[in-house]
Protein backbone atom coordinates (compact mmCIF):
# COMPACT_ATOMS: atom_id res chain seq x y z
CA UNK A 1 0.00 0.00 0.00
CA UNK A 2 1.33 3.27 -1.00
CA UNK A 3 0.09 6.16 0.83
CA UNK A 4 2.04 9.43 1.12
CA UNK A 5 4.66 11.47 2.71
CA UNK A 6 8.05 9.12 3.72
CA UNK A 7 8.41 8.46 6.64
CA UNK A 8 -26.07 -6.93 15.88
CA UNK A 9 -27.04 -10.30 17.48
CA UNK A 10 -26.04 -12.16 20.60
CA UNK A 11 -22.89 -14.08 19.95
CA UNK A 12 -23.47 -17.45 20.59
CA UNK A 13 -20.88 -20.33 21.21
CA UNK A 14 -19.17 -21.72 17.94
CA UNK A 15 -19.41 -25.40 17.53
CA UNK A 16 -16.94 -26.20 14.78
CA UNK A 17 -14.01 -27.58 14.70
CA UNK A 18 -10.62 -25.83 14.87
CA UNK A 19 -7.63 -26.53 12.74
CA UNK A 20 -3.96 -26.92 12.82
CA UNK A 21 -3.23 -22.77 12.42
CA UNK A 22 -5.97 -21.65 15.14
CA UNK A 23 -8.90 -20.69 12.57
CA UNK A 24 -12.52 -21.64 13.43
CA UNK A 25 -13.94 -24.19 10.11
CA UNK A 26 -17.86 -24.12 9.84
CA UNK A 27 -20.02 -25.27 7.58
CA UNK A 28 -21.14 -23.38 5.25
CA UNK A 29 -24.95 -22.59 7.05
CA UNK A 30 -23.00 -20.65 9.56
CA UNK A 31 -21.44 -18.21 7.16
CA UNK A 32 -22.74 -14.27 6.93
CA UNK A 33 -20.14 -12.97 4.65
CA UNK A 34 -17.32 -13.90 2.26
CA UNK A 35 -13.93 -12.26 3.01
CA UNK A 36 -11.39 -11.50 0.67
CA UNK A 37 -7.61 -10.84 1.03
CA UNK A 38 -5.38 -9.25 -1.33
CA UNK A 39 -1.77 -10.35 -0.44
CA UNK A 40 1.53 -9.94 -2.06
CA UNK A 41 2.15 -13.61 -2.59
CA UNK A 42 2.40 -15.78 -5.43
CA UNK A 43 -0.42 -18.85 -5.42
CA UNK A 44 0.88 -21.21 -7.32
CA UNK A 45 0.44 -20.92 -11.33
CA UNK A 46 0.60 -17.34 -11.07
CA UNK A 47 2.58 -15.31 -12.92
CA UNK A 48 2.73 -11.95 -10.82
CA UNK A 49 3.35 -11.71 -6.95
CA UNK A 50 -0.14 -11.45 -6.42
CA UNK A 51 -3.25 -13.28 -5.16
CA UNK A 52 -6.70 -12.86 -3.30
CA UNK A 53 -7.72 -15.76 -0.57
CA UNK A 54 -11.00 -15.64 0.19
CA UNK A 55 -12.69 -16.98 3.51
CA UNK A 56 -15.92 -17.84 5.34
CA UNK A 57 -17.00 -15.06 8.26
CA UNK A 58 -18.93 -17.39 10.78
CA UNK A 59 -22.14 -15.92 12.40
CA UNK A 60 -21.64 -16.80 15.81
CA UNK A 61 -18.28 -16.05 16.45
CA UNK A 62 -16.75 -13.98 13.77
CA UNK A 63 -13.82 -16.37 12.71
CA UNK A 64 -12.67 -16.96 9.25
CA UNK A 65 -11.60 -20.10 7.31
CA UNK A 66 -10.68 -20.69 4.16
CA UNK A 67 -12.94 -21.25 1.20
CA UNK A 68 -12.31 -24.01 -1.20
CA UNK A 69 -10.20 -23.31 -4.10
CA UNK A 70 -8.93 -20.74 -2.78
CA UNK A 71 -6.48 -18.66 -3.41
CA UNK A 72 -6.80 -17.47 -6.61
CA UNK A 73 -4.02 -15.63 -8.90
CA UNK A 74 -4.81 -11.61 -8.75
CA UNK A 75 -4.23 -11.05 -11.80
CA UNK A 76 -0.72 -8.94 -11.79
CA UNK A 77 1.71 -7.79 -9.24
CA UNK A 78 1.30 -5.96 -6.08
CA UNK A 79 -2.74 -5.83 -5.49
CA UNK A 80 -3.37 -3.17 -3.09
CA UNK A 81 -6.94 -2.40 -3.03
CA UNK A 82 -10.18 -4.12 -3.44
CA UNK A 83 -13.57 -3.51 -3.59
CA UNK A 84 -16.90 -5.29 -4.47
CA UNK A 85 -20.08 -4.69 -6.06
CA UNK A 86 -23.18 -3.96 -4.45
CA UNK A 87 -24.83 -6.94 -5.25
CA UNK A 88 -22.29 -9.12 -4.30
CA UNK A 89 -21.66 -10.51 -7.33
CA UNK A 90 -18.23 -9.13 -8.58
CA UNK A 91 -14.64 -8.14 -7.27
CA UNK A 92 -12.57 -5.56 -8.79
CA UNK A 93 -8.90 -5.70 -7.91
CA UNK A 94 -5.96 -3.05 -8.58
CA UNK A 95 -2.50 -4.64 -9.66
CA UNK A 96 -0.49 -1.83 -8.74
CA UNK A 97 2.55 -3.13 -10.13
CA UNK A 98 1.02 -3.90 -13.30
CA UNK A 99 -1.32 -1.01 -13.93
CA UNK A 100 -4.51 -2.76 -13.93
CA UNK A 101 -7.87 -3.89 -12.89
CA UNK A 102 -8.68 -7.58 -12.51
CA UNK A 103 -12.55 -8.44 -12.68
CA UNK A 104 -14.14 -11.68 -10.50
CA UNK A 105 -17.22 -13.04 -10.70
CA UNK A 106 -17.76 -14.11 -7.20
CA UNK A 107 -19.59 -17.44 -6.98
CA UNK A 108 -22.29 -18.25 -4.26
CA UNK A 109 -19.78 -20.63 -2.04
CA UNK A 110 -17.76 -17.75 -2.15
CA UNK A 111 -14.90 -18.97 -4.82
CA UNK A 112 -14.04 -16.12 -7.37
CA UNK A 113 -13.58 -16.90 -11.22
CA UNK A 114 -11.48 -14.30 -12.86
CA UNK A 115 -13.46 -12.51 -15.81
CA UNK A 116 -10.97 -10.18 -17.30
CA UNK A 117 -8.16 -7.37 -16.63
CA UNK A 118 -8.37 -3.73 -17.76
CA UNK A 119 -5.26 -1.73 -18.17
CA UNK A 120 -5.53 1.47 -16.68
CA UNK A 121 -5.26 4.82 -18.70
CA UNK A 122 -2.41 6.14 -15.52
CA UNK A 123 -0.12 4.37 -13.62
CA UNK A 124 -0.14 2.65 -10.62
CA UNK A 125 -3.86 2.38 -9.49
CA UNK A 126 -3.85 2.69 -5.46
CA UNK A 127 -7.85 3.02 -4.39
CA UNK A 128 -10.94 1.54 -5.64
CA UNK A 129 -14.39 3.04 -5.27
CA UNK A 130 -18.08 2.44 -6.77
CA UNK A 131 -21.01 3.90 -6.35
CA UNK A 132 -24.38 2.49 -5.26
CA UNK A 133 -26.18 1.68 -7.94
CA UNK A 134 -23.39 -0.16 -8.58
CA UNK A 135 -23.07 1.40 -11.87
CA UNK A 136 -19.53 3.30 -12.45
CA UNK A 137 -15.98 2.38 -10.86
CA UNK A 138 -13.85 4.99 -9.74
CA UNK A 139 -10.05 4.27 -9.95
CA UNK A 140 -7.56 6.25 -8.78
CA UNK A 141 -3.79 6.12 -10.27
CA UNK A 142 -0.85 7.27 -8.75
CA UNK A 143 0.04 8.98 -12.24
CA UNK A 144 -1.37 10.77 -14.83
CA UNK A 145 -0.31 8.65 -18.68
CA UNK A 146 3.09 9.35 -19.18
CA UNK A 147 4.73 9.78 -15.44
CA UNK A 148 6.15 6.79 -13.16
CA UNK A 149 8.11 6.53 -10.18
CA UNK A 150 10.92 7.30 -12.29
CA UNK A 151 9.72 10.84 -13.74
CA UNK A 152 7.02 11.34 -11.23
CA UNK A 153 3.56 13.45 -11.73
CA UNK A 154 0.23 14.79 -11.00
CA UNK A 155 -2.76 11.59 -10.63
CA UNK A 156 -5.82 10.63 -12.19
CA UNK A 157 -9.25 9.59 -11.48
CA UNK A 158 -10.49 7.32 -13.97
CA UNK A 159 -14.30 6.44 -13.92
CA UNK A 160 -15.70 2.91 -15.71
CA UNK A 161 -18.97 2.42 -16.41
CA UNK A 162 -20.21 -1.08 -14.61
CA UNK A 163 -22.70 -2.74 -17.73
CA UNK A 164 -24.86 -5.66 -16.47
CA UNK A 165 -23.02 -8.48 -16.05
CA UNK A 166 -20.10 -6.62 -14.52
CA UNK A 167 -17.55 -5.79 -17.26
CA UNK A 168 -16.37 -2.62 -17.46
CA UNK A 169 -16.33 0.00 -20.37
CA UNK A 170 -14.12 2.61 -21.39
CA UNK A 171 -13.18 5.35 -19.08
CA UNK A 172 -15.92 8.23 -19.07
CA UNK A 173 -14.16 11.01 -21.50
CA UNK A 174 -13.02 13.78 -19.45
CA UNK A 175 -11.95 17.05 -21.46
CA UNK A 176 -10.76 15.02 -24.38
CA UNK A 177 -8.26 12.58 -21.96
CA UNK A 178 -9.81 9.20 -20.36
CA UNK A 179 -9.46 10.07 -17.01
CA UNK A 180 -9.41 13.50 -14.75
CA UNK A 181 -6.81 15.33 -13.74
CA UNK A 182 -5.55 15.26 -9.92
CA UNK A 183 -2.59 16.80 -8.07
CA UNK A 184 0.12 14.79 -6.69
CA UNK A 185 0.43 11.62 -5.00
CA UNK A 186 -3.55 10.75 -4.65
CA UNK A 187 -3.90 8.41 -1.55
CA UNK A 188 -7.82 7.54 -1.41
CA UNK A 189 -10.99 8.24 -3.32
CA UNK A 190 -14.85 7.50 -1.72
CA UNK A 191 -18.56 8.26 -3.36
CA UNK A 192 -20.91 9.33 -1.43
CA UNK A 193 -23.97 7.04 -1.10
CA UNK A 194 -25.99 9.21 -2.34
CA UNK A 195 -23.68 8.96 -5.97
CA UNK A 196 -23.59 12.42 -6.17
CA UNK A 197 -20.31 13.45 -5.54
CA UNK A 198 -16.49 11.75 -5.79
CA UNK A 199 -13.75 13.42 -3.27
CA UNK A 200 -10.05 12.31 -3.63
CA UNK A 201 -7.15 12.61 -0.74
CA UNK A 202 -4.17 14.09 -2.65
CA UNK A 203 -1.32 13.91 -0.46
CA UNK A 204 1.05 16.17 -2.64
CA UNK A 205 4.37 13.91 -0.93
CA UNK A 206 5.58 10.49 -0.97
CA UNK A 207 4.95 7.63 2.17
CA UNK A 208 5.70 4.48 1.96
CA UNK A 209 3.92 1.77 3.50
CA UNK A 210 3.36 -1.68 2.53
CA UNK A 211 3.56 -1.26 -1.32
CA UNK A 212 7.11 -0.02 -2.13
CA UNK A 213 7.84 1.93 -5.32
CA UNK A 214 8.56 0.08 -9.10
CA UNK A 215 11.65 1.37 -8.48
CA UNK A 216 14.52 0.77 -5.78
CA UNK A 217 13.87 4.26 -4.26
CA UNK A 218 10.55 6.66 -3.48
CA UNK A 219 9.93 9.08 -6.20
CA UNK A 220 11.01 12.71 -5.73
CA UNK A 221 7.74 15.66 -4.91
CA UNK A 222 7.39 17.26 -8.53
CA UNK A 223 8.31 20.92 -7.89
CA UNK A 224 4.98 22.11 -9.02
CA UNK A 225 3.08 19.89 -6.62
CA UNK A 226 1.26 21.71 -3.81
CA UNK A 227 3.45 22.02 -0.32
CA UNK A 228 0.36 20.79 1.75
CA UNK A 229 -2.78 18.21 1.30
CA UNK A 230 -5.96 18.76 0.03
CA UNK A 231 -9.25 17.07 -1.58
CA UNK A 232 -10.30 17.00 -4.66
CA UNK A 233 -14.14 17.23 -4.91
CA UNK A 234 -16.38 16.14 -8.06
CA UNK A 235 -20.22 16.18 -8.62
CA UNK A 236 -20.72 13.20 -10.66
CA UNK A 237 -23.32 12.90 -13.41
CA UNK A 238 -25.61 9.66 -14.00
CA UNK A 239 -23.25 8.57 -16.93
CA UNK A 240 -20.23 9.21 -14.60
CA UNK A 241 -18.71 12.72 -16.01
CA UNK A 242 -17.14 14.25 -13.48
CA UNK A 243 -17.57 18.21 -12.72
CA UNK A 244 -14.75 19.63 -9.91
CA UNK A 245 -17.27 21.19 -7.27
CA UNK A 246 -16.98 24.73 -6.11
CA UNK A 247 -13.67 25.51 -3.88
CA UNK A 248 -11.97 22.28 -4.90
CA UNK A 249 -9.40 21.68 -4.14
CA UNK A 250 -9.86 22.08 -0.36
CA UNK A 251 -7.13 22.41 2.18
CA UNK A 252 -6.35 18.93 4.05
CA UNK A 253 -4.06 18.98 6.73
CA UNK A 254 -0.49 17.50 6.12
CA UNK A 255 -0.63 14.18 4.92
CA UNK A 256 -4.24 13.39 4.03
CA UNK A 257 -4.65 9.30 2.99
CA UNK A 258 -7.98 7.16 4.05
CA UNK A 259 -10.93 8.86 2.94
CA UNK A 260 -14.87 7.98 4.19
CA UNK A 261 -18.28 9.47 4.00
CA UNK A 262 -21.10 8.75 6.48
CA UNK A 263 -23.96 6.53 4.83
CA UNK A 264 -26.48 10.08 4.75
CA UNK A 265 -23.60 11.79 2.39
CA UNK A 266 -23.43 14.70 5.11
CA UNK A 267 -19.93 14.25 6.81
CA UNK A 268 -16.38 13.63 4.78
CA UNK A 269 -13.51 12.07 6.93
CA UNK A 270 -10.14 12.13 6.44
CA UNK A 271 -6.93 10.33 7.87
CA UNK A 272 -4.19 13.16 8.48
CA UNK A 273 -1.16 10.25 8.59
CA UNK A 274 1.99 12.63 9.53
CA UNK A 275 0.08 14.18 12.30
CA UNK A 276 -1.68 11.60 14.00
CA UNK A 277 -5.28 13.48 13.42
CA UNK A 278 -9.21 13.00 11.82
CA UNK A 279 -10.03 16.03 10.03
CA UNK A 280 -14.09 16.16 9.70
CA UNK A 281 -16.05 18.27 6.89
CA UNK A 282 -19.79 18.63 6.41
CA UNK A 283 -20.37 17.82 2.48
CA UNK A 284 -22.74 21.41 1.49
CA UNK A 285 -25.30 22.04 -1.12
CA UNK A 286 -23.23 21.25 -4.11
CA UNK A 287 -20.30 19.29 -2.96
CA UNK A 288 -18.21 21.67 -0.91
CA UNK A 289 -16.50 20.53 1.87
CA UNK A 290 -16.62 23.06 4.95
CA UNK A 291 -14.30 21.79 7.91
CA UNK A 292 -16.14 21.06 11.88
CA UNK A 293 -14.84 23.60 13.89
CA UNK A 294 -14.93 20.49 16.36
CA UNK A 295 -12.19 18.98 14.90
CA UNK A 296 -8.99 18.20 14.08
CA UNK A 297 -9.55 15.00 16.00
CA UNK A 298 -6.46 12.87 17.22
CA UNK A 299 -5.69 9.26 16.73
CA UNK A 300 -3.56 6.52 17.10
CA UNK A 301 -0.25 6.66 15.07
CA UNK A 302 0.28 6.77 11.51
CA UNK A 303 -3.64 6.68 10.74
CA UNK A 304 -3.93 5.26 7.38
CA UNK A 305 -7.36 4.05 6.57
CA UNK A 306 -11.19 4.34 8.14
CA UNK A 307 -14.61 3.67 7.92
CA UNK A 308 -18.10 4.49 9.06
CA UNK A 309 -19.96 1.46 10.79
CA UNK A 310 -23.47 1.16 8.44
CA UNK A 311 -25.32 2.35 11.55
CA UNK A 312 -23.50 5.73 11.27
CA UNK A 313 -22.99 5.44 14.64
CA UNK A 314 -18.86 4.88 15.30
CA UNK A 315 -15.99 5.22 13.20
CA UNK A 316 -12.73 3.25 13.14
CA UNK A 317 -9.52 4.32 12.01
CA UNK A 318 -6.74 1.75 11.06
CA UNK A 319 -3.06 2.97 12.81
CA UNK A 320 -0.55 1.82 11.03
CA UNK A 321 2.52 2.81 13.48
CA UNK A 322 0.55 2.09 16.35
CA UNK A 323 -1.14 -1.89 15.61
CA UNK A 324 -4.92 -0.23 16.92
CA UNK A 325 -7.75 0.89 15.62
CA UNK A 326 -9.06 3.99 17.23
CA UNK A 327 -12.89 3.92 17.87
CA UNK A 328 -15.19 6.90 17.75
CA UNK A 329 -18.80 7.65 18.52
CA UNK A 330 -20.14 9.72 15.75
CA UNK A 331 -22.36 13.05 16.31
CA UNK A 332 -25.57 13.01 14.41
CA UNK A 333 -25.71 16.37 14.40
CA UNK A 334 -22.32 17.21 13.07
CA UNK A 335 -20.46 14.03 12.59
CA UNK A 336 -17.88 15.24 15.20
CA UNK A 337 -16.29 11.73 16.40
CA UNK A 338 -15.91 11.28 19.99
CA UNK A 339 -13.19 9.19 21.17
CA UNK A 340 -14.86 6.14 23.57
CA UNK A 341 -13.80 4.83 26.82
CA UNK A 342 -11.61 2.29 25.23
CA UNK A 343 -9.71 4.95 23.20
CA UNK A 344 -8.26 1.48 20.81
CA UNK A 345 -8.41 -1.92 20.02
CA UNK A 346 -5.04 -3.76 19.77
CA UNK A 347 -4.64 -5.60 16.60
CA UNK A 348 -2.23 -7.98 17.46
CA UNK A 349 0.02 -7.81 14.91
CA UNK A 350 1.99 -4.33 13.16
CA UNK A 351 0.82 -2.65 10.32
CA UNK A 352 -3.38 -2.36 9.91
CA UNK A 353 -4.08 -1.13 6.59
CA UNK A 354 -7.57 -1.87 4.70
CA UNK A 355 -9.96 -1.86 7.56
CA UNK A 356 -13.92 -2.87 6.81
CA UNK A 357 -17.46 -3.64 8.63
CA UNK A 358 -18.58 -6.57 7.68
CA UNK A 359 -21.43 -6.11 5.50
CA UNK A 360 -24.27 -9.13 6.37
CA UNK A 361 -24.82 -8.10 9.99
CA UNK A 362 -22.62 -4.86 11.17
CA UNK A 363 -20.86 -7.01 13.83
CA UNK A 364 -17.47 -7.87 13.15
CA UNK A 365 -14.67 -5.65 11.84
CA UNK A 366 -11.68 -6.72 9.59
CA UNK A 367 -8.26 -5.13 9.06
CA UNK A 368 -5.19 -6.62 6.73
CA UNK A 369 -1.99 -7.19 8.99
CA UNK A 370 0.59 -5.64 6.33
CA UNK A 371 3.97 -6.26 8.27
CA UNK A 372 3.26 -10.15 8.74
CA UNK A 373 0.93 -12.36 7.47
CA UNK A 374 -2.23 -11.75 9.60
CA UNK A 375 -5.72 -10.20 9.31
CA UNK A 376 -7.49 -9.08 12.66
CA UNK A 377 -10.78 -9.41 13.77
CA UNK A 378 -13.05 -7.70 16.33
CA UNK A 379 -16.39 -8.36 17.42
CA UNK A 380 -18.25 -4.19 17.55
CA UNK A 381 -20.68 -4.09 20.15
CA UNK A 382 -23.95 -2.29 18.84
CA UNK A 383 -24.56 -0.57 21.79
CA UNK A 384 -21.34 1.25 22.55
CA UNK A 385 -19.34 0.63 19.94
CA UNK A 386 -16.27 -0.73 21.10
CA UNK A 387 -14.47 -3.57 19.39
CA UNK A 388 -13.50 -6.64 21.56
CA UNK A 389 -11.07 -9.32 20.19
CA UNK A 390 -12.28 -12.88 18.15
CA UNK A 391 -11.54 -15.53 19.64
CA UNK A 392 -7.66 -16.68 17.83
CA UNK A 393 -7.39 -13.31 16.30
CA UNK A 394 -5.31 -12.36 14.45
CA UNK A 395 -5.86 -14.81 11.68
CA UNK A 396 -3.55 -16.15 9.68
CA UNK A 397 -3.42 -15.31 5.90
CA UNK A 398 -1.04 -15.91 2.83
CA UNK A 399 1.21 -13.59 1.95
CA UNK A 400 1.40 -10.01 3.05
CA UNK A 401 -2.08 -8.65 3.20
CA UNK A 402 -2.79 -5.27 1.61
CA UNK A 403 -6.18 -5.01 1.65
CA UNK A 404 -9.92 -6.60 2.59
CA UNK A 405 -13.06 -6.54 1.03
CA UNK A 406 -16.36 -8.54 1.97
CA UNK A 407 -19.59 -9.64 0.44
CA UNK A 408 -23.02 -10.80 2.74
CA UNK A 409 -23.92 -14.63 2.05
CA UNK A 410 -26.60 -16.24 1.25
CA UNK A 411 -30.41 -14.55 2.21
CA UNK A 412 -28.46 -12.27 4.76
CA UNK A 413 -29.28 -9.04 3.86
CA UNK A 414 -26.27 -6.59 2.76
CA UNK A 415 -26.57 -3.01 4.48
CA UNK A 416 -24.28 -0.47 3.50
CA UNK A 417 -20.76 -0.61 4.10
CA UNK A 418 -17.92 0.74 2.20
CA UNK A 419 -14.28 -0.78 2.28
CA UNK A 420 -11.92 1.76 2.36
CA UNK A 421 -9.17 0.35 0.51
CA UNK A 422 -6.56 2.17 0.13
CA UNK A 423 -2.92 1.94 -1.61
């Protein structure tokens, strides 16, 4: 993952049977939601260094296990972010080392059959995003056509319409290029659920994180690239044409990288990585974003990624320095977060990236383990909030996880909940 600047139910006891690396197996009755890993790790009969395992989430206790056949190749090198349809039926994955975007069909025991790959019109895709309706993907790349990590640029937001059965069509024509213009170093892009507007973190410096650089050492900050970060802010039209909203580009602390909106598209949330901080905005009448004079709000350290529980109710925030996710209570009046009792929840291993609610039920929360080859789990309690560990969590994974994304099985029915993958 590339980011920038250097440096609901009562849980009931599981009756399965536990194997030989400390995950729970159950059958397939007791599943709520497919989980899938990106990892930089070569499955075997795959030509690039990556691959995507995908798991059961069990109901009563929130433990994964492997699905069968899994995993699968990803497609390229380096995946780093992840995201799936609405409906459950599709996975899009970015290569980041091979500038593309690997299509899955994602079956109904939770195995994923690879569809096709798209080349991307940039460089370097880092964050996924789609709206909805489940109609247009939003890609971000690192760089515009014709920069690299060798003679580094401004970014690009690419938007694909999503036809019926899940391919993808050509970018949405912006101003006569294939994708629209960005400053430097873009870190994260979200839609709000109401598909009206795109917003995109654009660090404007380099961090590395878990994805290193194609080449042996960071790229150098473009002289013409703004000294602080901001957001880029787009109304987007039904046929995904993007319009830069009034004000945009908006100031952004230091180091902005996660980016999240609350499911009512009122509040924007940002991860300020290099100084340890939330910075909150209320999304106006057309797309501008005006900061809460509540915030900024602190965190653990290194924030990287977050996301709003479906309830709108808490926020987490994946610390990449620190191994915790920092919990929040969320104003529904001006999204302010408030920072519970519990202040964090220990991951258990270094290096939380890609953080996630699952999407069947609300109750368990995911994060990919980037330093070592783990992905942690926490059960959220409804009622306050706060994240207590599953039991044999962390969990481990193949490879070197950069990312998670989840699906509801079965007749459980999906509410709202955006992965904030990230690079």
């Amino acid at each position: 993952m590339k980011l920038t600047r250097i440096g609901q139910g009562l849980l009931a006891v599981a009756a399965c049977l536990g194997l030989g690396f400390g995950i729970t197996s159950c059958s397939p009755s007791d599943t709520i939601d497919y989980l899938f890993v990106t990892s930089n790790s070569a499955a075997a009969g795959c030509s690039g260094n990556g691959e995507i395992d995908s798991y059961h989430v069990d109901s009563q206790s929130g433990a994964i296990s492997a699905v069968a056949g899994s995993p699968v190749c990803s497609q390229g090198a380096n995946p780093v972010a992840e995201v799936a349809s609405p409906n459950g039926q599709y996975l899009y994955v970015a290569n980041h080392g091979s500038n593309n975007i690997a299509e899955f069909a994602i079956g109904t025991d939770g195995q994923l059959v690879f569809a096709k790959a798209y080349t991307t019109p940039g460089a370097e895709p880092v964050s996924l995003a789609i709206n909805n309706a489940g109609t247009l993907l939003f890609v971000l790349d690192y760089y515009q056509a014709g920069f690299s990590d060798t003679t580094p640029g401004p970014g690009a937001l690419v938007v694909y319409p999503v036809n019926s059965d899940g391919s993808l069509g050509s970018p949405v024509a912006s101003g006569g290029l294939s994708y629209t213009a960005l400053q430097c170093f873009p870190g994260g892009v979200a839609v709000s659920p109401n598909g009206s507007y795109a917003f995109v973190s654009n660090t404007n410096s380099v961090v590395v994180t878990t994805s290193p650089p194609s080449t042996a050492t960071p790229p150098t900050t473009p002289a013409g690239c703004p000294a602080q970060g901001t957001i880029s802010g787009f109304s987007v039209s039904a046929s995904g044409v993007l319009t830069s909203v009034p004000g945009s580009p908006f100031a952004a602390g230091t180091t902005p990288t996660g980016i999240a909106i609350d499911q009512t598209s009122r509040f924007l949330y940002t991860t300020d990585s290099v100084q340890n901080q939330i910075i909150v905005y209320q999304i106006e009448g057309g797309g501008a974003l005006l900061p809460n004079i509540n915030g900024p709000i602190a965190t653990g350290t290194f924030p990287v990624n977050l996301v709003v529980d479906p309830r709108d109710q808490y926020l987490y925030v994946s610390n990449f320095n620190a191994s915790t996710i920092s919990e929040f209570t969320i104003s529904q009046v001006n999204g302010a977060p408030s920072a519970l009792a519990s202040s964090s929840f220990n991951t258990g291993s270094p290096g939380p990236t890609c953080i996630l609610v699952d999407p069947a039920l609300g109750r368990y929360v995911y994060a990919s383990l980037s330093q070592f080859s783990y992905v942690s789990a926490g059960e959220l309690n409804p009622n306050t909030g706060v994240l207590t560990g599953v039991q044999n969590s962390p969990y481990s994974v193949s490879g070197l996880p950069t990312c998670v994304a989840a699906v509801p099985h079965g007749n459980h029915a999906s509410q709202t909940v955006t992965s904030t993958a990230g690079q």
